[in-house]
Protein backbone atom coordinates (compact mmCIF):
# COMPACT_ATOMS: atom_id res chain seq x y z
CA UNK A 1 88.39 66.50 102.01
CA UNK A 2 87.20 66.82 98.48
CA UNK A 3 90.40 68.36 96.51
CA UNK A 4 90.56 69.54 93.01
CA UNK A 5 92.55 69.88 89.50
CA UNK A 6 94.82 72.67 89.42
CA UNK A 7 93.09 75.88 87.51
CA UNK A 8 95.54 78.29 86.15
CA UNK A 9 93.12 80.97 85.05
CA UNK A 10 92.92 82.24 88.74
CA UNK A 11 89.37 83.79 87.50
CA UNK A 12 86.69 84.06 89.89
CA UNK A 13 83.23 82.78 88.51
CA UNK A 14 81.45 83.34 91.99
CA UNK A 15 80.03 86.76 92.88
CA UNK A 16 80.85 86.77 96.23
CA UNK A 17 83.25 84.47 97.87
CA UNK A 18 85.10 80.79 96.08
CA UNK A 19 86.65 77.61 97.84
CA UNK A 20 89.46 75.53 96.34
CA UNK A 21 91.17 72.90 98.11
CA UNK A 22 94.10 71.54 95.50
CA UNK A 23 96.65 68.92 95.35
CA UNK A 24 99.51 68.38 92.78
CA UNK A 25 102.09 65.22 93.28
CA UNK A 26 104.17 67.30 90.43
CA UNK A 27 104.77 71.13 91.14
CA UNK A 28 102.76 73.04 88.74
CA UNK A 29 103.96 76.13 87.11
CA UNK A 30 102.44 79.64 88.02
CA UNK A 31 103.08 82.75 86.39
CA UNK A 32 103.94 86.08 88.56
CA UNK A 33 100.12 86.98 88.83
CA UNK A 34 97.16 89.49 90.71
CA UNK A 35 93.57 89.18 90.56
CA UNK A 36 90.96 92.01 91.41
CA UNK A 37 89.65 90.20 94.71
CA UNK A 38 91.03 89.11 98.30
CA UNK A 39 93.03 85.62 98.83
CA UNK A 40 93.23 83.94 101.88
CA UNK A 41 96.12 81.05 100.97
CA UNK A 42 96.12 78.26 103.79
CA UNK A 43 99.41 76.16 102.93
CA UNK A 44 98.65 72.25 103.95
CA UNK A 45 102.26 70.41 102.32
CA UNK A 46 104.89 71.04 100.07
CA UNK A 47 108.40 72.66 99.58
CA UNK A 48 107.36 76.28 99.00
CA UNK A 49 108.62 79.63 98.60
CA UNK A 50 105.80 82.16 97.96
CA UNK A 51 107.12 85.66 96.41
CA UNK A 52 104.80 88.09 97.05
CA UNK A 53 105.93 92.18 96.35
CA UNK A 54 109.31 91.27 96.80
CA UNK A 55 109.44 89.51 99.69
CA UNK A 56 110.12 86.08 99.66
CA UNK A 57 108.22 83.64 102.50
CA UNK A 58 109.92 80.07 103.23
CA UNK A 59 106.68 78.44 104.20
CA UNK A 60 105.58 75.81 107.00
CA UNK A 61 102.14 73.79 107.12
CA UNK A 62 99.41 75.68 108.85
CA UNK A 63 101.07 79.29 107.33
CA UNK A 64 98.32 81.25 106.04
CA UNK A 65 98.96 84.45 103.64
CA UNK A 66 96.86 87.30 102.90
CA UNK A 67 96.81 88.92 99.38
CA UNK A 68 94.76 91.97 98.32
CA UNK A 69 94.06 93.47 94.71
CA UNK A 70 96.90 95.14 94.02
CA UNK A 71 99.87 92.35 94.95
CA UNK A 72 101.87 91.06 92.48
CA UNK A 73 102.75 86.93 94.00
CA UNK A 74 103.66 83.48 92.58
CA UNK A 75 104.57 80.60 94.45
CA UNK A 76 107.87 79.08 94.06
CA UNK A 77 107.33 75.55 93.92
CA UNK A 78 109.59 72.86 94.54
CA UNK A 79 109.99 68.92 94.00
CA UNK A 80 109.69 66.19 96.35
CA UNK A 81 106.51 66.56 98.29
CA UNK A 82 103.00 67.13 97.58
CA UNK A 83 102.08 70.45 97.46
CA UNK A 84 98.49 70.58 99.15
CA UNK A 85 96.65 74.12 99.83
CA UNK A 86 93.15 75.84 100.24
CA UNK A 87 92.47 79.13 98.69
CA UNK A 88 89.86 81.24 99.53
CA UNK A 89 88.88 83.85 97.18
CA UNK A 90 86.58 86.77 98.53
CA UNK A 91 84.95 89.78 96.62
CA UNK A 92 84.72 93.22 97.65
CA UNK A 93 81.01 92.76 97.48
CA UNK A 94 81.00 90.25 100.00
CA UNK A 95 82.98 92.21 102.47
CA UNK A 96 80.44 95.40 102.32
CA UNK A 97 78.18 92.92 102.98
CA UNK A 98 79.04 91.95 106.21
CA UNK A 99 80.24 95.63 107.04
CA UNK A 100 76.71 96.44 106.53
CA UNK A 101 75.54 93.46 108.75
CA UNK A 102 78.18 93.35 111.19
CA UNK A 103 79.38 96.26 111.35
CA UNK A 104 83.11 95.10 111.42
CA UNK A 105 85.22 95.42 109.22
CA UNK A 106 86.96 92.15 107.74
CA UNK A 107 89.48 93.78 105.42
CA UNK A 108 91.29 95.38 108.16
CA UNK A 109 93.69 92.49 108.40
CA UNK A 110 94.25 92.72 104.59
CA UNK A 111 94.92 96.16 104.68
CA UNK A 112 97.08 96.42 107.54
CA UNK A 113 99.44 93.47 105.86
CA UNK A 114 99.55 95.26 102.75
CA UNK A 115 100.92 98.78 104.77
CA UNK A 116 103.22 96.89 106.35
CA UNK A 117 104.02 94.65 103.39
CA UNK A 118 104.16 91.61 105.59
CA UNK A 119 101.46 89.06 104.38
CA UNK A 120 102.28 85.53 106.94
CA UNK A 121 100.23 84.74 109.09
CA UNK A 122 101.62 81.59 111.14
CA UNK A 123 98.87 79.98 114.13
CA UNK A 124 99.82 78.03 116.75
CA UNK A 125 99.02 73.83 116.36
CA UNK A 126 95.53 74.81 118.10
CA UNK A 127 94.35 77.67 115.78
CA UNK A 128 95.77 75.50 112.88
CA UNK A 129 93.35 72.43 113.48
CA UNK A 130 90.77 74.71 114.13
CA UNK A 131 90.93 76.36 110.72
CA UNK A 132 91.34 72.84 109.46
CA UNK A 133 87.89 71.81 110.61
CA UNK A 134 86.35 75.21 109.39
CA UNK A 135 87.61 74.59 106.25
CA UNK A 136 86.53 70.55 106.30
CA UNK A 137 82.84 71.83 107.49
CA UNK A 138 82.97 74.28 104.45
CA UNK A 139 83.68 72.12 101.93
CA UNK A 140 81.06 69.68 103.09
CA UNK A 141 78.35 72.18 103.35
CA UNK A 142 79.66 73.15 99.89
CA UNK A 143 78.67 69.92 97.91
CA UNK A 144 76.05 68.99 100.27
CA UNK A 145 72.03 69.19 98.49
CA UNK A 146 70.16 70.12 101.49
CA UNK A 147 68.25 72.85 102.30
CA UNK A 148 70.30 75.72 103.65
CA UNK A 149 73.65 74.66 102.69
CA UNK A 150 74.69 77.08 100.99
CA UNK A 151 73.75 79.30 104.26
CA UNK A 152 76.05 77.27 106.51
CA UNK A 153 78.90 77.62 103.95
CA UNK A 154 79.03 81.38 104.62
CA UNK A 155 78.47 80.92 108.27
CA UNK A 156 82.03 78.57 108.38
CA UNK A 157 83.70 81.66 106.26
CA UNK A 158 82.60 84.21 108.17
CA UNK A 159 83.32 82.17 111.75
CA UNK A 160 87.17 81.22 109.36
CA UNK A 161 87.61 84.75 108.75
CA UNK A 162 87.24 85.88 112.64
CA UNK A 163 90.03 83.04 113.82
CA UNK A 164 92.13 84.04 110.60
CA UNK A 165 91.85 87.90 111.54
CA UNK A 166 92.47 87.11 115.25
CA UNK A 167 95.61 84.76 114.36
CA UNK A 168 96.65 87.60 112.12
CA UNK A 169 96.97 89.93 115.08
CA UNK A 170 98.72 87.64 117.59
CA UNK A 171 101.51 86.62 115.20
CA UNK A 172 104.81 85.84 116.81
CA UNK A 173 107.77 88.32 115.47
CA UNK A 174 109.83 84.93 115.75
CA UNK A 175 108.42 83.90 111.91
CA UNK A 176 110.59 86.90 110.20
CA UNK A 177 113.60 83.99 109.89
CA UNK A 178 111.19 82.64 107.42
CA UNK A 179 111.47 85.95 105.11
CA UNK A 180 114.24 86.68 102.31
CA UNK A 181 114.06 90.55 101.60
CA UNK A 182 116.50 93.36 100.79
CA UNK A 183 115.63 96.35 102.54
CA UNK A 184 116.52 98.39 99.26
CA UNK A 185 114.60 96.60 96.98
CA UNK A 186 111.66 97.50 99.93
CA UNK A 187 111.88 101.09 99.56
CA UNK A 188 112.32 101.02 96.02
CA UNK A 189 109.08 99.08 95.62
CA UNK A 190 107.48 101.81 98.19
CA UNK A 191 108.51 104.56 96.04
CA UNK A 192 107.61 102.96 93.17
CA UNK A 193 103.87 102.43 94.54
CA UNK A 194 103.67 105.70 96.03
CA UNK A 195 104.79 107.46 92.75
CA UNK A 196 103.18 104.64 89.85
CA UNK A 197 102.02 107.85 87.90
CA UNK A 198 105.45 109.70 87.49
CA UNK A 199 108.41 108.79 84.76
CA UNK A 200 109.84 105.48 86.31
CA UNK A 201 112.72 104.51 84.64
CA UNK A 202 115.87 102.51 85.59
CA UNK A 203 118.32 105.53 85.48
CA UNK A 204 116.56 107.83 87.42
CA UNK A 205 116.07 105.00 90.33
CA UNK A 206 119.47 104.20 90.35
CA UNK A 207 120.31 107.93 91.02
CA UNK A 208 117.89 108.39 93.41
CA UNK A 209 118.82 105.29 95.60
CA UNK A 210 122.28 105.61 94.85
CA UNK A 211 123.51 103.08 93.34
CA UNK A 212 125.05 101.08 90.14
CA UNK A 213 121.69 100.44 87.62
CA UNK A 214 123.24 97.20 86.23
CA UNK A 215 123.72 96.02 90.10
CA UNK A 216 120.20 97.62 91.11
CA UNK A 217 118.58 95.59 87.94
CA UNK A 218 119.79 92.48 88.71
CA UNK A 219 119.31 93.07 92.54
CA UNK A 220 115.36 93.94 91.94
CA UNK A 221 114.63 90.71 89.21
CA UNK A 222 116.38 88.47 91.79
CA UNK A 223 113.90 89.77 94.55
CA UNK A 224 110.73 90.37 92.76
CA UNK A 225 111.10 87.97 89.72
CA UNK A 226 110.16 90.58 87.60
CA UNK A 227 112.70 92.82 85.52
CA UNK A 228 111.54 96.73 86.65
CA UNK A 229 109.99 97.63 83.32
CA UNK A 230 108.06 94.28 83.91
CA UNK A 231 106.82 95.33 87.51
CA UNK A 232 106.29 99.25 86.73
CA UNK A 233 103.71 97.81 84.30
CA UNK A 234 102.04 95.57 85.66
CA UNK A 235 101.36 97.66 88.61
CA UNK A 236 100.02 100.00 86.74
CA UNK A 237 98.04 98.05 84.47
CA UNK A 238 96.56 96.41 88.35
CA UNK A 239 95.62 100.16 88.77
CA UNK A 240 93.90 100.64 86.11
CA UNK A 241 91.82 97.53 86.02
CA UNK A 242 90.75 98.43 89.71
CA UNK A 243 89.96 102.11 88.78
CA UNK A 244 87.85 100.38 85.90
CA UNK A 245 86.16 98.02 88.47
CA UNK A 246 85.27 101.50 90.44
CA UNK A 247 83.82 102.61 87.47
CA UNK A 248 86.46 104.97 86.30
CA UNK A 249 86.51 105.62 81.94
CA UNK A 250 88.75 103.77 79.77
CA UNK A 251 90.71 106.90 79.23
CA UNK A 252 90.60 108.26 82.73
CA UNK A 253 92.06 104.87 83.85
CA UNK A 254 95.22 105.36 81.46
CA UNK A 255 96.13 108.78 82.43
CA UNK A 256 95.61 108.10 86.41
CA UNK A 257 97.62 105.19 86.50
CA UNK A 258 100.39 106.61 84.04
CA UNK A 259 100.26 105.92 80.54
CA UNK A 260 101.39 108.37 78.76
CA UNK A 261 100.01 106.88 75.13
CA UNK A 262 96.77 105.78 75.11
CA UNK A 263 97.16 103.70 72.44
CA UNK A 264 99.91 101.74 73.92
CA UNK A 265 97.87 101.34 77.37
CA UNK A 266 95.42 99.46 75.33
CA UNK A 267 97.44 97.15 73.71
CA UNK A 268 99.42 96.34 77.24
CA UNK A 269 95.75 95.76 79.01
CA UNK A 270 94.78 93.38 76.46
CA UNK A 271 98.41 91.81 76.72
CA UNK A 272 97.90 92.08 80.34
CA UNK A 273 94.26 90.36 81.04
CA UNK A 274 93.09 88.99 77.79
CA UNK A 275 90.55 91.73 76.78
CA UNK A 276 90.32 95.74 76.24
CA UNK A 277 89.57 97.85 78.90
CA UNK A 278 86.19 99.03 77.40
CA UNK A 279 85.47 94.84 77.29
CA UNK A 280 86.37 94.38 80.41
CA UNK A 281 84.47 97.25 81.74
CA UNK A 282 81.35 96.08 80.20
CA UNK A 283 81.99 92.88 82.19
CA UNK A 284 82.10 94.34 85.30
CA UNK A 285 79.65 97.12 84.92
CA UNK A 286 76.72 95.44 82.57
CA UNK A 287 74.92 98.23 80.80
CA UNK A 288 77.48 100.98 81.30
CA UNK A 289 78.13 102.84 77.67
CA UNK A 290 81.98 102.69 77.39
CA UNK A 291 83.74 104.77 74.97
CA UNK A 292 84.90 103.31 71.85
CA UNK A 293 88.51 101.82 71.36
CA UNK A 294 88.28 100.99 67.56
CA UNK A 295 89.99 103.94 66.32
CA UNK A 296 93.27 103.10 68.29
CA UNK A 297 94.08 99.61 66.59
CA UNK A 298 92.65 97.65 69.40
């Protein structure tokens, strides 16, 4: 199969769906990260330890994991192998698509990971060269010239997505050996998620889970990678980029997803994803008259 350069930008240029089948002989480096679309990650070689929310998965060739719009992830790359890997990225748009022609849902498997905040997916050796071939038969319709390819690209996807979403559901409990958590650090993430709007600091988790906040701090950075401050914001910087994808205002977005100083939200979104919210709403919603940032230093 074809395989590509490394991109770091993780930037979708596609409207509705993206194929990227990489290979690095030296790990590269990637940054704790999110993106506002669906990622399917099919891991082919390579010494890896993918953090995603906390959790930390040890994985094996043929593991695919599943990644929404709101998970913070990085993979954990180490030396001595090449690391080999297909990522499929996949748009809301394309989803309501085929929930309008299907009638079936596609995200379901997506969403149910993310409740239970257990991503792996791990086929058996049939499923795995199955998925293989879909992927091969992908990427060949994908540089082909002929009429229609670009038909029979989507028709692999769609037929990858059914064997992914049925592997997803037949998943052996034996895999959980493969996961490093701290039950904890799980519910503190929960609570975290399920209260991003309310005055999160470090002292008043410590109290409410009971326990030291110097142990708690260093107990959370070693699981997530991220200090709390570091997580706390970038979740809800996630939320307000997806509220502004939704269609939300610039200023509605920083109150919902709690910023208390608008002025500071603005200079952490820029920080965050390169542009202002207002820019980056324009860029998502062509047209749309967003309300002015200048007068709040951005």
């Amino acid at each position: 199969m074809y395989k590509e350069a490394f991109n770091p930008s993780q930037i979708m240029m596609e409207r509705y769906y993206e194929f990227h089948h990489t290979y690095n002989e030296t790990p590269p480096l990637v940054e704790f990260h999110q993106h506002p679309f669906y990622e399917i990650f099919f891991f082919l070689s390579g010494n890896v330890n993918y953090i995603i929310e906390g959790r930390n998965y040890k994985l094996r060739p043929g593991d695919l994991l599943l990644t929404g719009n709101s998970d913070i992830h990085r993979p954990d790359i180490h030396p001595g192998r090449p690391y080999e890997r297909i990522v499929i990225w996949l748009a809301d748009d394309f989803f309501d698509y085929l929930q309008d022609f299907y009638g079936e849902d596609f995200t379901a498997c997506f969403t149910d990971a993310a409740l239970k905040d257990y991503r792996l997916i791990r086929p058996d050796s049939e499923r795995i060269a199955h998925l293989k071939n879909l992927c091969f038969q992908m990427q060949q319709a994908k540089h082909s010239q002929e009429r229609g390819s670009r038909a029979l690209t989507t028709a692999y996807l769609i037929e990858f997505l059914v064997y992914v979403s049925r592997a997803y559901y037949d998943a052996p409990d034996s895999i959980q050996k493969d996961i490093t958590e701290n039950e904890k650090i799980n519910q503190v993430i929960t609570y975290i998620n399920e209260n991003i709007t309310e005055n999160l600091t470090l002292d008043e988790l410590a109290v409410r889970f009971f326990t030291s906040k110097y142990y708690f701090s260093r107990q959370f950075k070693q699981f997530t990678g991220l200090s709390l401050y570091q997580y706390i914001m970038k979740k809800r910087l996630i939320i307000a980029r997806n509220l502004l994808r939704a269609g939300s205002s610039v200023m509605d977005s920083c109150f919902q997803c709690g910023f208390n100083d608008y002025s500071n939200f603005l200079k952490a979104f820029k920080r965050e994803f390169g542009q202002n919210p207002g820019s980056y709403s324009k860029t998502v919603h062509p047209g749309k008259t967003i309300e002015k940032e200048n007068n709040h230093g951005i």
